[in-house]
PDB file of N, CA and C in Angstrom:
ATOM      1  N   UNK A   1     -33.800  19.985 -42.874  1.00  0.00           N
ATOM      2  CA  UNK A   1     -34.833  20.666 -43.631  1.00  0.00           C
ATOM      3  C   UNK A   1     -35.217  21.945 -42.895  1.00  0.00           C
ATOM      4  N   UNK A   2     -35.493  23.000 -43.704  1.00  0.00           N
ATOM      5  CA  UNK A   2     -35.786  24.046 -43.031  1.00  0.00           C
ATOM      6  C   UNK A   2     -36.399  24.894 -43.986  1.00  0.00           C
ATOM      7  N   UNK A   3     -37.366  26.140 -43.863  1.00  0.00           N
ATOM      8  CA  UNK A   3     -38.324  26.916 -43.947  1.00  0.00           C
ATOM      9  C   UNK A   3     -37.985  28.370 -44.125  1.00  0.00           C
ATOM     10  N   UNK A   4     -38.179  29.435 -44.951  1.00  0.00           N
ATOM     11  CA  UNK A   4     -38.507  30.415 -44.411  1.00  0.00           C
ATOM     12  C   UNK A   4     -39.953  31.107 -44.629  1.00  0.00           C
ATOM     13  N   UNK A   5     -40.145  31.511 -43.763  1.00  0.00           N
ATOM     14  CA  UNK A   5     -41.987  31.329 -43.482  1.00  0.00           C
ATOM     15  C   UNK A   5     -41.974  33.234 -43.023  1.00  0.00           C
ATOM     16  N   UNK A   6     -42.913  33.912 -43.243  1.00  0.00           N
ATOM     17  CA  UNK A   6     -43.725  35.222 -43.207  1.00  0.00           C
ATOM     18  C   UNK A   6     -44.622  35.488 -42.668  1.00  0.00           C
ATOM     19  N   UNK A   7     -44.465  36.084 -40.940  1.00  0.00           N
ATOM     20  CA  UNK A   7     -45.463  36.528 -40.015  1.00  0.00           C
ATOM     21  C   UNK A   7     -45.420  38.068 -39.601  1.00  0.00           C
ATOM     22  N   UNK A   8     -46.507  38.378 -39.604  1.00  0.00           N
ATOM     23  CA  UNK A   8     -46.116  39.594 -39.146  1.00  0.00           C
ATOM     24  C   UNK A   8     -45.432  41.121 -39.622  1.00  0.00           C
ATOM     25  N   UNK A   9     -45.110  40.513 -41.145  1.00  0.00           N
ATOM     26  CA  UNK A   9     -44.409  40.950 -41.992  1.00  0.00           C
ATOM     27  C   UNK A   9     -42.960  41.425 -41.761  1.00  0.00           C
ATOM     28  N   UNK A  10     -42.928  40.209 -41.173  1.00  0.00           N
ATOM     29  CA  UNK A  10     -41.306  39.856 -40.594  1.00  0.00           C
ATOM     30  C   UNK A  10     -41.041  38.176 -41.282  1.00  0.00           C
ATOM     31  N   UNK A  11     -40.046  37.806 -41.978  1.00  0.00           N
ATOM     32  CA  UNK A  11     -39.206  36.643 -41.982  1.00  0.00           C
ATOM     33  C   UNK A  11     -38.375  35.901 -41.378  1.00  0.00           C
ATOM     34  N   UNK A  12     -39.171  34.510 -40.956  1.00  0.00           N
ATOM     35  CA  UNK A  12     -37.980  33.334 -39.708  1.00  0.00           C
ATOM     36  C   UNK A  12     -37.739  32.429 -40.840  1.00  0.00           C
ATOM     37  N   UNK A  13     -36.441  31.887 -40.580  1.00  0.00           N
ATOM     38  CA  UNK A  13     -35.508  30.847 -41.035  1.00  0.00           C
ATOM     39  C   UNK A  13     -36.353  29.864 -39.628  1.00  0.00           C
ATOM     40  N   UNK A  14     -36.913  29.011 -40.329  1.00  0.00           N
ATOM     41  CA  UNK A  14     -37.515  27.638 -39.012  1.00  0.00           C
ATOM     42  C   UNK A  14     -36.790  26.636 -39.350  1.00  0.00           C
ATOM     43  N   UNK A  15     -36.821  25.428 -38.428  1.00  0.00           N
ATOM     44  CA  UNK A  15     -36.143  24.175 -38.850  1.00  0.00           C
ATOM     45  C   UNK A  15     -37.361  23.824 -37.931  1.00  0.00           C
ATOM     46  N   UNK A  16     -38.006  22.053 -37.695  1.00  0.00           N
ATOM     47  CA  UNK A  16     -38.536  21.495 -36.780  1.00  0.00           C
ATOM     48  C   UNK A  16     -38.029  21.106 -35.729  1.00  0.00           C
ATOM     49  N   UNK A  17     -38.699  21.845 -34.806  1.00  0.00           N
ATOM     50  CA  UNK A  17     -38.579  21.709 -32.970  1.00  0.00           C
ATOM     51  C   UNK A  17     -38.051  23.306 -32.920  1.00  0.00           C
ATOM     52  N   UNK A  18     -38.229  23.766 -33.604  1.00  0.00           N
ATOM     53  CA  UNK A  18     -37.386  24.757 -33.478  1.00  0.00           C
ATOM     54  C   UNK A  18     -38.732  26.030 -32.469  1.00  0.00           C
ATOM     55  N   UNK A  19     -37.867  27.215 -31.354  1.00  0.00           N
ATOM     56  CA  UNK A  19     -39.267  28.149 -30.863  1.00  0.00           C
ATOM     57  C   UNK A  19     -38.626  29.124 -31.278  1.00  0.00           C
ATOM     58  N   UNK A  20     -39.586  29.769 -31.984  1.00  0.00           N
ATOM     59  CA  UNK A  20     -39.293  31.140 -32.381  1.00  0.00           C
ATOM     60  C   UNK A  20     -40.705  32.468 -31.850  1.00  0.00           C
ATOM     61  N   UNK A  21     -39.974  33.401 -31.446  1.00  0.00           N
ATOM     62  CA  UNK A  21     -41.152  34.573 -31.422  1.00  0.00           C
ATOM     63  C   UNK A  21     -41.505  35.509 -32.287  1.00  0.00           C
ATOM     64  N   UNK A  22     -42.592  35.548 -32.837  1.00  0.00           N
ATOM     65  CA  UNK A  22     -43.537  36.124 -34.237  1.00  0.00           C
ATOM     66  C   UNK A  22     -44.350  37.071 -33.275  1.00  0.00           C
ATOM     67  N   UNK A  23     -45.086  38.124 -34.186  1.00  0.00           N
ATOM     68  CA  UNK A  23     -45.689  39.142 -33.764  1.00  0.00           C
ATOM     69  C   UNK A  23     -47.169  38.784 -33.100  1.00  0.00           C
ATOM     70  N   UNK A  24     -47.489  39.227 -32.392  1.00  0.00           N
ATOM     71  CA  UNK A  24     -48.812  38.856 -31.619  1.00  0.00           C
ATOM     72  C   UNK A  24     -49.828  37.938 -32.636  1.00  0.00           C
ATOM     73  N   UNK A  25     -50.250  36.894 -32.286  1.00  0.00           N
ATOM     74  CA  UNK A  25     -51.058  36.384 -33.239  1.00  0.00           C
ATOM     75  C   UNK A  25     -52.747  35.858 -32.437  1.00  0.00           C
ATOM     76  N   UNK A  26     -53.487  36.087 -33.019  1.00  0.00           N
ATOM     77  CA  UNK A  26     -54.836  35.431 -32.003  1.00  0.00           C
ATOM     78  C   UNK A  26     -55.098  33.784 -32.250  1.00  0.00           C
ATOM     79  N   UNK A  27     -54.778  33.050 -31.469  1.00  0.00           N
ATOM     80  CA  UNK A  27     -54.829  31.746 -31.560  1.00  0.00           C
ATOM     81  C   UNK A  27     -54.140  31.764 -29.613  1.00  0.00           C
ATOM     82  N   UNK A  28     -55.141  30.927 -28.725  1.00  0.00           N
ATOM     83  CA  UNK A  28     -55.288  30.242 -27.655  1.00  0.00           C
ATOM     84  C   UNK A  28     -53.783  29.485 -27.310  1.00  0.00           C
ATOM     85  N   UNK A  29     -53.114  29.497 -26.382  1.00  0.00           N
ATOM     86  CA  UNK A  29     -51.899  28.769 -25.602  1.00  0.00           C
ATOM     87  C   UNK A  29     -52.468  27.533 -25.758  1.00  0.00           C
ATOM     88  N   UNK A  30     -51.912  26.405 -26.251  1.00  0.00           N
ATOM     89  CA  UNK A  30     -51.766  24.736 -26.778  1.00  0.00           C
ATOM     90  C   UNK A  30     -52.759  24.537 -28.088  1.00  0.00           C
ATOM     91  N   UNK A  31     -53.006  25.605 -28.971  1.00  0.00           N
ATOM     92  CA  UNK A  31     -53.540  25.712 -30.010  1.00  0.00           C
ATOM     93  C   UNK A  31     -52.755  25.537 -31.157  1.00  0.00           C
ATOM     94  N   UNK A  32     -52.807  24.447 -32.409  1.00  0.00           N
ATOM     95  CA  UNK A  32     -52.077  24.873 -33.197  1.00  0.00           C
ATOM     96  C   UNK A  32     -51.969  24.882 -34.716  1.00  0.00           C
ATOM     97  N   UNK A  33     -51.898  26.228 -35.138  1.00  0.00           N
ATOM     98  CA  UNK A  33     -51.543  26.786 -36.522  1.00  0.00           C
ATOM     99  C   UNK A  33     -51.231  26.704 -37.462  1.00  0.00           C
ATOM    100  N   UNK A  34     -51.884  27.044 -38.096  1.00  0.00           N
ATOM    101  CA  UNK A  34     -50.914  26.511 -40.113  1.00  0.00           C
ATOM    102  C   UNK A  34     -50.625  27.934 -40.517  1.00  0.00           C
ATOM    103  N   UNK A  35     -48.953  27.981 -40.798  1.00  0.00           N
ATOM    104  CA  UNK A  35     -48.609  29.007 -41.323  1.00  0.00           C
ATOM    105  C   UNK A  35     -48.847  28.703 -42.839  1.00  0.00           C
ATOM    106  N   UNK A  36     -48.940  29.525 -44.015  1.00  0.00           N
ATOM    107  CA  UNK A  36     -48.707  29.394 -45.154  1.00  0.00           C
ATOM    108  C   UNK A  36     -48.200  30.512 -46.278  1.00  0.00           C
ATOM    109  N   UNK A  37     -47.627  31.454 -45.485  1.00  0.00           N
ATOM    110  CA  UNK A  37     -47.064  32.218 -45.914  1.00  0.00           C
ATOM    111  C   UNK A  37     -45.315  31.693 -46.108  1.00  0.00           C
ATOM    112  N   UNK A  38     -44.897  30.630 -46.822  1.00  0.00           N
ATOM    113  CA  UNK A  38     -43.930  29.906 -47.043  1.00  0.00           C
ATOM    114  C   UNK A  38     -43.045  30.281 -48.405  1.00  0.00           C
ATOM    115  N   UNK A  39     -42.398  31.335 -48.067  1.00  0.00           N
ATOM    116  CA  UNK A  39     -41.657  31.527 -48.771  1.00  0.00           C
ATOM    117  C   UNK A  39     -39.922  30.893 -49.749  1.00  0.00           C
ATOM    118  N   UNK A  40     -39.698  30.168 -49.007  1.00  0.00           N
ATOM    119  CA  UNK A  40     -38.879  29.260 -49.664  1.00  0.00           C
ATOM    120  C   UNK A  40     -38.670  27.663 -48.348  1.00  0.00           C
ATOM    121  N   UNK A  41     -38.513  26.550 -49.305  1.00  0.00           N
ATOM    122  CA  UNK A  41     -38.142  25.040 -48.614  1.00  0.00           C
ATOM    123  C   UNK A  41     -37.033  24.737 -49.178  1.00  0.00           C
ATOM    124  N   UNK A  42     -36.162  24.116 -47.791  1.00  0.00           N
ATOM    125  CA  UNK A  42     -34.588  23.788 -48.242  1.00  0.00           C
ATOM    126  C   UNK A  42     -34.877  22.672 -47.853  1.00  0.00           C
ATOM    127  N   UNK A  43     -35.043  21.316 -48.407  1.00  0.00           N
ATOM    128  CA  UNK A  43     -35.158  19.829 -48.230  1.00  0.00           C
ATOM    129  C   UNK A  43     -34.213  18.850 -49.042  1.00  0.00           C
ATOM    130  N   UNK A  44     -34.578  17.848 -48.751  1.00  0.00           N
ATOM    131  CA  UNK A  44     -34.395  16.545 -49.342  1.00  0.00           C
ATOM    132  C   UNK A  44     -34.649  16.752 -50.595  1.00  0.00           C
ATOM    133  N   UNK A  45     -35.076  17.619 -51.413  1.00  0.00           N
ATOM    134  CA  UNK A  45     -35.550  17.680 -53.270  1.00  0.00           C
ATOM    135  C   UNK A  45     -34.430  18.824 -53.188  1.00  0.00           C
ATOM    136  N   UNK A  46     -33.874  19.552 -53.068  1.00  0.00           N
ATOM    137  CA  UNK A  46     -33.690  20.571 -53.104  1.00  0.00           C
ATOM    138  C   UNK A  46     -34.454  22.099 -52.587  1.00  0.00           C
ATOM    139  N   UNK A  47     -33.147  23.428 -52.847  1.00  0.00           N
ATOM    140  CA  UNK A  47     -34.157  24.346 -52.720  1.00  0.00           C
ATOM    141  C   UNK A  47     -35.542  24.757 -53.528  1.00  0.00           C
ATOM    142  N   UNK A  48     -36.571  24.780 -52.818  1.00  0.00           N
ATOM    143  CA  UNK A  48     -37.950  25.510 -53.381  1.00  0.00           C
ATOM    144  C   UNK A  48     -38.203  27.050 -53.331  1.00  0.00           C
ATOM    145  N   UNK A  49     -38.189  27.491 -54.290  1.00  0.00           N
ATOM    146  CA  UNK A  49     -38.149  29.244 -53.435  1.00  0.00           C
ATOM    147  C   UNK A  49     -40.163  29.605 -54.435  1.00  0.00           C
ATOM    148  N   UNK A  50     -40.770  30.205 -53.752  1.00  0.00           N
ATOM    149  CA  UNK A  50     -41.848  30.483 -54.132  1.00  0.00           C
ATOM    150  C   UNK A  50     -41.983  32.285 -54.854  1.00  0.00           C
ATOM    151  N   UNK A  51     -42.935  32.278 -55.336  1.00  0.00           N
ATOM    152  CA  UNK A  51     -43.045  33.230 -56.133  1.00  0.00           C
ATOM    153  C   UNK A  51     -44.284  33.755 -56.044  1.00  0.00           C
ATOM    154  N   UNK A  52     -44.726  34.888 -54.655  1.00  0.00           N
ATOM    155  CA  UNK A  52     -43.793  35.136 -53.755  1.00  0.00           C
ATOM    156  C   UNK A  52     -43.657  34.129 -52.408  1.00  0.00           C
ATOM    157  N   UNK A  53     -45.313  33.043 -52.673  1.00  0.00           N
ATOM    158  CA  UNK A  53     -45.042  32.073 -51.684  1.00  0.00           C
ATOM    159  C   UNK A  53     -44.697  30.321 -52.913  1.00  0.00           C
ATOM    160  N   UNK A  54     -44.573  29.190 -51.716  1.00  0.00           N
ATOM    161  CA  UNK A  54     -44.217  28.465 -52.359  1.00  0.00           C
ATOM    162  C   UNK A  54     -45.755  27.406 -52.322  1.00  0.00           C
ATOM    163  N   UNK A  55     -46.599  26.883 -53.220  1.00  0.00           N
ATOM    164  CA  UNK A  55     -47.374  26.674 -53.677  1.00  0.00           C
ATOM    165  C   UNK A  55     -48.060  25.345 -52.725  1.00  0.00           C
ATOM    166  N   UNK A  56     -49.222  25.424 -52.292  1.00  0.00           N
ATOM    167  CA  UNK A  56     -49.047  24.047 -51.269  1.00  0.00           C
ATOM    168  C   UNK A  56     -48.472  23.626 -50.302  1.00  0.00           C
ATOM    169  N   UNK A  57     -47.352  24.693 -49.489  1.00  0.00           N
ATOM    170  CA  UNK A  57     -46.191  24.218 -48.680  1.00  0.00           C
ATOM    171  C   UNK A  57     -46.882  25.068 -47.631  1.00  0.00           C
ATOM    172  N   UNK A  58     -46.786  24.315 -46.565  1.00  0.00           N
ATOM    173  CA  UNK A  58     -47.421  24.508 -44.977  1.00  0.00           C
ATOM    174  C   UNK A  58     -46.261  24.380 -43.641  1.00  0.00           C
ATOM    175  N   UNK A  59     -46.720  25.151 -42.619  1.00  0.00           N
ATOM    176  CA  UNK A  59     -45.902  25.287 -41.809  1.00  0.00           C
ATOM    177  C   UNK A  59     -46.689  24.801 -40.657  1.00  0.00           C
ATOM    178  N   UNK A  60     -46.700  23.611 -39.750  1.00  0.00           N
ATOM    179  CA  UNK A  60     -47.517  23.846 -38.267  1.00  0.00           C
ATOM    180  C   UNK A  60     -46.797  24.251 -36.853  1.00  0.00           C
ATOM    181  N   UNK A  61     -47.279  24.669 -36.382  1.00  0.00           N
ATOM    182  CA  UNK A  61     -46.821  25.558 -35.304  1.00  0.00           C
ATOM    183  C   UNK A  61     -47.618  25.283 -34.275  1.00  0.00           C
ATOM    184  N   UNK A  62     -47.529  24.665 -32.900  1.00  0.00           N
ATOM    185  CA  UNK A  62     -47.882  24.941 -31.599  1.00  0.00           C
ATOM    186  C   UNK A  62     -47.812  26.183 -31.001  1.00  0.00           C
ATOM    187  N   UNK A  63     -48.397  26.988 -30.843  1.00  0.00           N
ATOM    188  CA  UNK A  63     -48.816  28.224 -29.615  1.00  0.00           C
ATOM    189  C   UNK A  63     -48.133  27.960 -28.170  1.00  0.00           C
ATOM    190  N   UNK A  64     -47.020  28.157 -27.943  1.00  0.00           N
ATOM    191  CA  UNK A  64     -46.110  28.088 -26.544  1.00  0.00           C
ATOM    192  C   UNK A  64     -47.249  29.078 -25.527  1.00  0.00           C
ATOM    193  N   UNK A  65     -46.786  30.340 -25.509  1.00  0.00           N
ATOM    194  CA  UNK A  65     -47.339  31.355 -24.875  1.00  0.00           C
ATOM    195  C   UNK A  65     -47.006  32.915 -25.484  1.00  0.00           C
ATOM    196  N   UNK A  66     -48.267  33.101 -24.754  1.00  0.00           N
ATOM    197  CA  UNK A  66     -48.426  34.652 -25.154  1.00  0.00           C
ATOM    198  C   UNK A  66     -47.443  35.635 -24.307  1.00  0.00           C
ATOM    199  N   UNK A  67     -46.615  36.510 -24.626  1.00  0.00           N
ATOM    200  CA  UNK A  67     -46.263  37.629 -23.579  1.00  0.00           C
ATOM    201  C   UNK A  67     -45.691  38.652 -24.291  1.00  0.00           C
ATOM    202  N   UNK A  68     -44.807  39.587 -23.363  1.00  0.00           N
ATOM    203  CA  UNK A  68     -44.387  40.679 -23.938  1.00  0.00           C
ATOM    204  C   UNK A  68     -42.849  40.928 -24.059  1.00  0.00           C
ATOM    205  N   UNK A  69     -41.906  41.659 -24.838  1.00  0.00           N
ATOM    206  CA  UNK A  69     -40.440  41.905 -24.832  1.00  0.00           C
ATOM    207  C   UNK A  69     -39.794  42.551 -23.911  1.00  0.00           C
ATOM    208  N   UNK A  70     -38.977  42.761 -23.818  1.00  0.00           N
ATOM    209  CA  UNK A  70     -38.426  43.433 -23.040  1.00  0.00           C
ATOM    210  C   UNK A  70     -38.504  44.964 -23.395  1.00  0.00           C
ATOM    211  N   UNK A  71     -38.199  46.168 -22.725  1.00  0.00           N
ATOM    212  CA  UNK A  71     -38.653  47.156 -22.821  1.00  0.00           C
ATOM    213  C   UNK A  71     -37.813  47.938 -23.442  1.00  0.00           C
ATOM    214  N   UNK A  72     -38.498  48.638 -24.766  1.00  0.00           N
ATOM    215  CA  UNK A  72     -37.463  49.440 -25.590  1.00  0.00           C
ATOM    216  C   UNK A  72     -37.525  50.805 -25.163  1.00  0.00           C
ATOM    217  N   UNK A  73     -36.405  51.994 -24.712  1.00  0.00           N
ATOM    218  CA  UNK A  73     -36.668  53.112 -24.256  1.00  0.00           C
ATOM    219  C   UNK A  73     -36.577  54.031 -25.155  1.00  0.00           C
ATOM    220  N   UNK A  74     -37.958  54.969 -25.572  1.00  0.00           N
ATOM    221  CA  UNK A  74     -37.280  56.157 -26.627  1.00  0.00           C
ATOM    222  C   UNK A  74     -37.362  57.600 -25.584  1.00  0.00           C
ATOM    223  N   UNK A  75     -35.896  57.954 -26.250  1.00  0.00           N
ATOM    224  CA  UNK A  75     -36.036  59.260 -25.399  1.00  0.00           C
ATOM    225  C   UNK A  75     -35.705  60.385 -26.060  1.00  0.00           C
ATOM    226  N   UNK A  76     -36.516  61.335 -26.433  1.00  0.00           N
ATOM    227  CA  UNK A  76     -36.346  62.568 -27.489  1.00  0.00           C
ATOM    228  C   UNK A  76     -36.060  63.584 -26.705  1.00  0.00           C
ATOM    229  N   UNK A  77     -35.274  64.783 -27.327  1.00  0.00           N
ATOM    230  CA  UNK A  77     -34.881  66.105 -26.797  1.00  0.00           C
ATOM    231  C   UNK A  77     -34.205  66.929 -27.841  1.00  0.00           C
ATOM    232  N   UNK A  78     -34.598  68.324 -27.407  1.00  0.00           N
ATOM    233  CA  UNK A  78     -33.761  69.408 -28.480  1.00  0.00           C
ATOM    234  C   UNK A  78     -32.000  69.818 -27.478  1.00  0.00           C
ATOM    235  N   UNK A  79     -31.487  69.520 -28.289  1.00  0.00           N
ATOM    236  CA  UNK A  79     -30.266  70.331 -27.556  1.00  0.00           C
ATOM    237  C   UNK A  79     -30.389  71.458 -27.494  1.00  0.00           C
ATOM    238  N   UNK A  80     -29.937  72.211 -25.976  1.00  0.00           N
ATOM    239  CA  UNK A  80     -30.002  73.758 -25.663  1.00  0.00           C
ATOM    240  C   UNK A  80     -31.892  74.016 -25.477  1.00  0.00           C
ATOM    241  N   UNK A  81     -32.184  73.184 -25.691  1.00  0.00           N
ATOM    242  CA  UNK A  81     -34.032  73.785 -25.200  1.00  0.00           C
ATOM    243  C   UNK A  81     -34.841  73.253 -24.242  1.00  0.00           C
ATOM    244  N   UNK A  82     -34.092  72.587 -23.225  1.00  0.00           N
ATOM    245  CA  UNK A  82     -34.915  72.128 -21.993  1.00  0.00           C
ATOM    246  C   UNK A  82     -35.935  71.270 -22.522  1.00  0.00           C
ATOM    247  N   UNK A  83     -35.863  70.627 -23.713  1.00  0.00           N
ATOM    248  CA  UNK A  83     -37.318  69.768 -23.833  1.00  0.00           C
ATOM    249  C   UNK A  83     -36.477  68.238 -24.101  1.00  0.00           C
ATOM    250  N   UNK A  84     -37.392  67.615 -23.254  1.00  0.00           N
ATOM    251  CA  UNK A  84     -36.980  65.935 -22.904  1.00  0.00           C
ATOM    252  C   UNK A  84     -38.109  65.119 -22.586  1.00  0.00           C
ATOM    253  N   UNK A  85     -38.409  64.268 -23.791  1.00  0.00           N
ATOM    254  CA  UNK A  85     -39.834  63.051 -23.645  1.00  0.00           C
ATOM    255  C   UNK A  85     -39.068  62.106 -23.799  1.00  0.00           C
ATOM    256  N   UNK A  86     -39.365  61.180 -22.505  1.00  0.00           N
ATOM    257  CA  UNK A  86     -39.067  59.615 -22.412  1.00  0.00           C
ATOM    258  C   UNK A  86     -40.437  58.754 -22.628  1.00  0.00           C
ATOM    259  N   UNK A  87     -40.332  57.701 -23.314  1.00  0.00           N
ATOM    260  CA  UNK A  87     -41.106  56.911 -23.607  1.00  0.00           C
ATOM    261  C   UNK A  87     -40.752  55.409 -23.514  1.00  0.00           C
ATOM    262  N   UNK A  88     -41.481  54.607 -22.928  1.00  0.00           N
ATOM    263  CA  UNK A  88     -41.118  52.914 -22.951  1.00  0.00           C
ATOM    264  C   UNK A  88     -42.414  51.948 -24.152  1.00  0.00           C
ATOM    265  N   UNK A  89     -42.051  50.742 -24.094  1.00  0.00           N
ATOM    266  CA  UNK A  89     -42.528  50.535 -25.170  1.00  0.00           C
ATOM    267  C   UNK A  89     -42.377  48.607 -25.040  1.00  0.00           C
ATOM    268  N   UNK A  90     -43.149  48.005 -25.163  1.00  0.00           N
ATOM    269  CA  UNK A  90     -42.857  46.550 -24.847  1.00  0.00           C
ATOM    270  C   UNK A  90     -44.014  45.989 -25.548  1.00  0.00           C
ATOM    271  N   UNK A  91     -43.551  45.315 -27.105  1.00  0.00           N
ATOM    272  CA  UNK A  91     -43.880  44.503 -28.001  1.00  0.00           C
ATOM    273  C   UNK A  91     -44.545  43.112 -27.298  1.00  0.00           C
ATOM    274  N   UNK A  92     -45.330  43.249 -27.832  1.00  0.00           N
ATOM    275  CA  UNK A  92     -46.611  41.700 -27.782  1.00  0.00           C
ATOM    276  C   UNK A  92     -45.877  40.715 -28.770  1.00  0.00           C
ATOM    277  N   UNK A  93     -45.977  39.421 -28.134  1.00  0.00           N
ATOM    278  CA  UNK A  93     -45.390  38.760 -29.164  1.00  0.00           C
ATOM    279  C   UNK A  93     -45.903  37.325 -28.749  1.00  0.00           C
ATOM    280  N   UNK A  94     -45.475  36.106 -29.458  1.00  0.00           N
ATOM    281  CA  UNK A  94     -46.569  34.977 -29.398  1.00  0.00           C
ATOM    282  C   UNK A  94     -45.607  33.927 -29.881  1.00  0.00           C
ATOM    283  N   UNK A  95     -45.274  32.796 -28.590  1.00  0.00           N
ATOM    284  CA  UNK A  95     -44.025  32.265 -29.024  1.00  0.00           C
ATOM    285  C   UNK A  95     -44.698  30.461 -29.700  1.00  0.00           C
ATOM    286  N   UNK A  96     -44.212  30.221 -30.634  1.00  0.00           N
ATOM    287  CA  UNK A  96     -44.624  29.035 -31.316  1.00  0.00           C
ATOM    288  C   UNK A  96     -43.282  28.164 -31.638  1.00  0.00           C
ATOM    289  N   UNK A  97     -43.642  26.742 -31.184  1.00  0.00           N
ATOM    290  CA  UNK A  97     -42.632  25.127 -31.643  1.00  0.00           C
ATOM    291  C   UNK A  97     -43.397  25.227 -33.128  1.00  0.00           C
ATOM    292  N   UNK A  98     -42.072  25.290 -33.905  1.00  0.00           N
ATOM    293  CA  UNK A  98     -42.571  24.262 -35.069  1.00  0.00           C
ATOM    294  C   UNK A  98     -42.751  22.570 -34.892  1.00  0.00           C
ATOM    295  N   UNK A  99     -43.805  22.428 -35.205  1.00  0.00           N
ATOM    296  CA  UNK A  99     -43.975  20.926 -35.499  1.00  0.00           C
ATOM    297  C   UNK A  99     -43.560  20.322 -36.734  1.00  0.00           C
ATOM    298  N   UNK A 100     -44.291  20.876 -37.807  1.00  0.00           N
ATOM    299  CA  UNK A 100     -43.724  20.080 -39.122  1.00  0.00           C
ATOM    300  C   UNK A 100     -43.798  21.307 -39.835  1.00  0.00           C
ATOM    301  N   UNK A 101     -42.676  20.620 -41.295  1.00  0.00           N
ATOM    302  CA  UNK A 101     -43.201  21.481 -42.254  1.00  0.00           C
ATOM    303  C   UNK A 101     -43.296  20.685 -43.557  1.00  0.00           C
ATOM    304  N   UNK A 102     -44.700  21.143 -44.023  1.00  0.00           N
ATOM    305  CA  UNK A 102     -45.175  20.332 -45.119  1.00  0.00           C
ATOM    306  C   UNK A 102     -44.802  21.009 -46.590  1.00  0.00           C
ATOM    307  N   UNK A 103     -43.892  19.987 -47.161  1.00  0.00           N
ATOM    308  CA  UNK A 103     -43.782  20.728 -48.415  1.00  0.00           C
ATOM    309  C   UNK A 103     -44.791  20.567 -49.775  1.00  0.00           C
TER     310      UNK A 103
END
């Protein structure tokens, strides 16, 4: 059985036990969450696909830990004009176990 669920305004394919990292979320380390932005359930009934979510269908999630990505480098410049800006950049992000998912 598996999920695709909407955080962040990003889409994960979940299954249970599964850790995935979603965009910074405010909820406490061993805290845990009901997603319901559940956009389609692949189960035991078949597929459910929602319109645009799926009606009643819940996602819970444990709060692993909070931290940050690894570091993305942007580096801009004009060719032939001596101009060069480097920039770094390291995404917040908030890693969660699925526990269940309720269809």
């Amino acid at each position: 059985m598996y999920a695709i669920i909407e955080s962040g305004g990003k889409q994960y394919k979940v299954a249970e036990g599964d850790v995935v990292r979603v965009e910074l979320l405010k909820a406490e380390v061993g805290e845990t969450i009901e997603l319901d932005r559940v956009l389609a359930i692949n189960g035991d009934a078949g597929m459910q696909l929602g319109n645009p979510v799926v009606e009643g269908a819940k996602v819970s999630a444990k709060v692993i830990e909070h931290g940050k990505g690894k570091k993305v480098v942007v580096f801009r410049y004009k060719a032939k004009k001596n101009v060069r800006k480097k920039n770094g950049h390291r995404q917040p992000f908030t890693a969660l176990e699925i526990q269940k998912i309720n269809a």
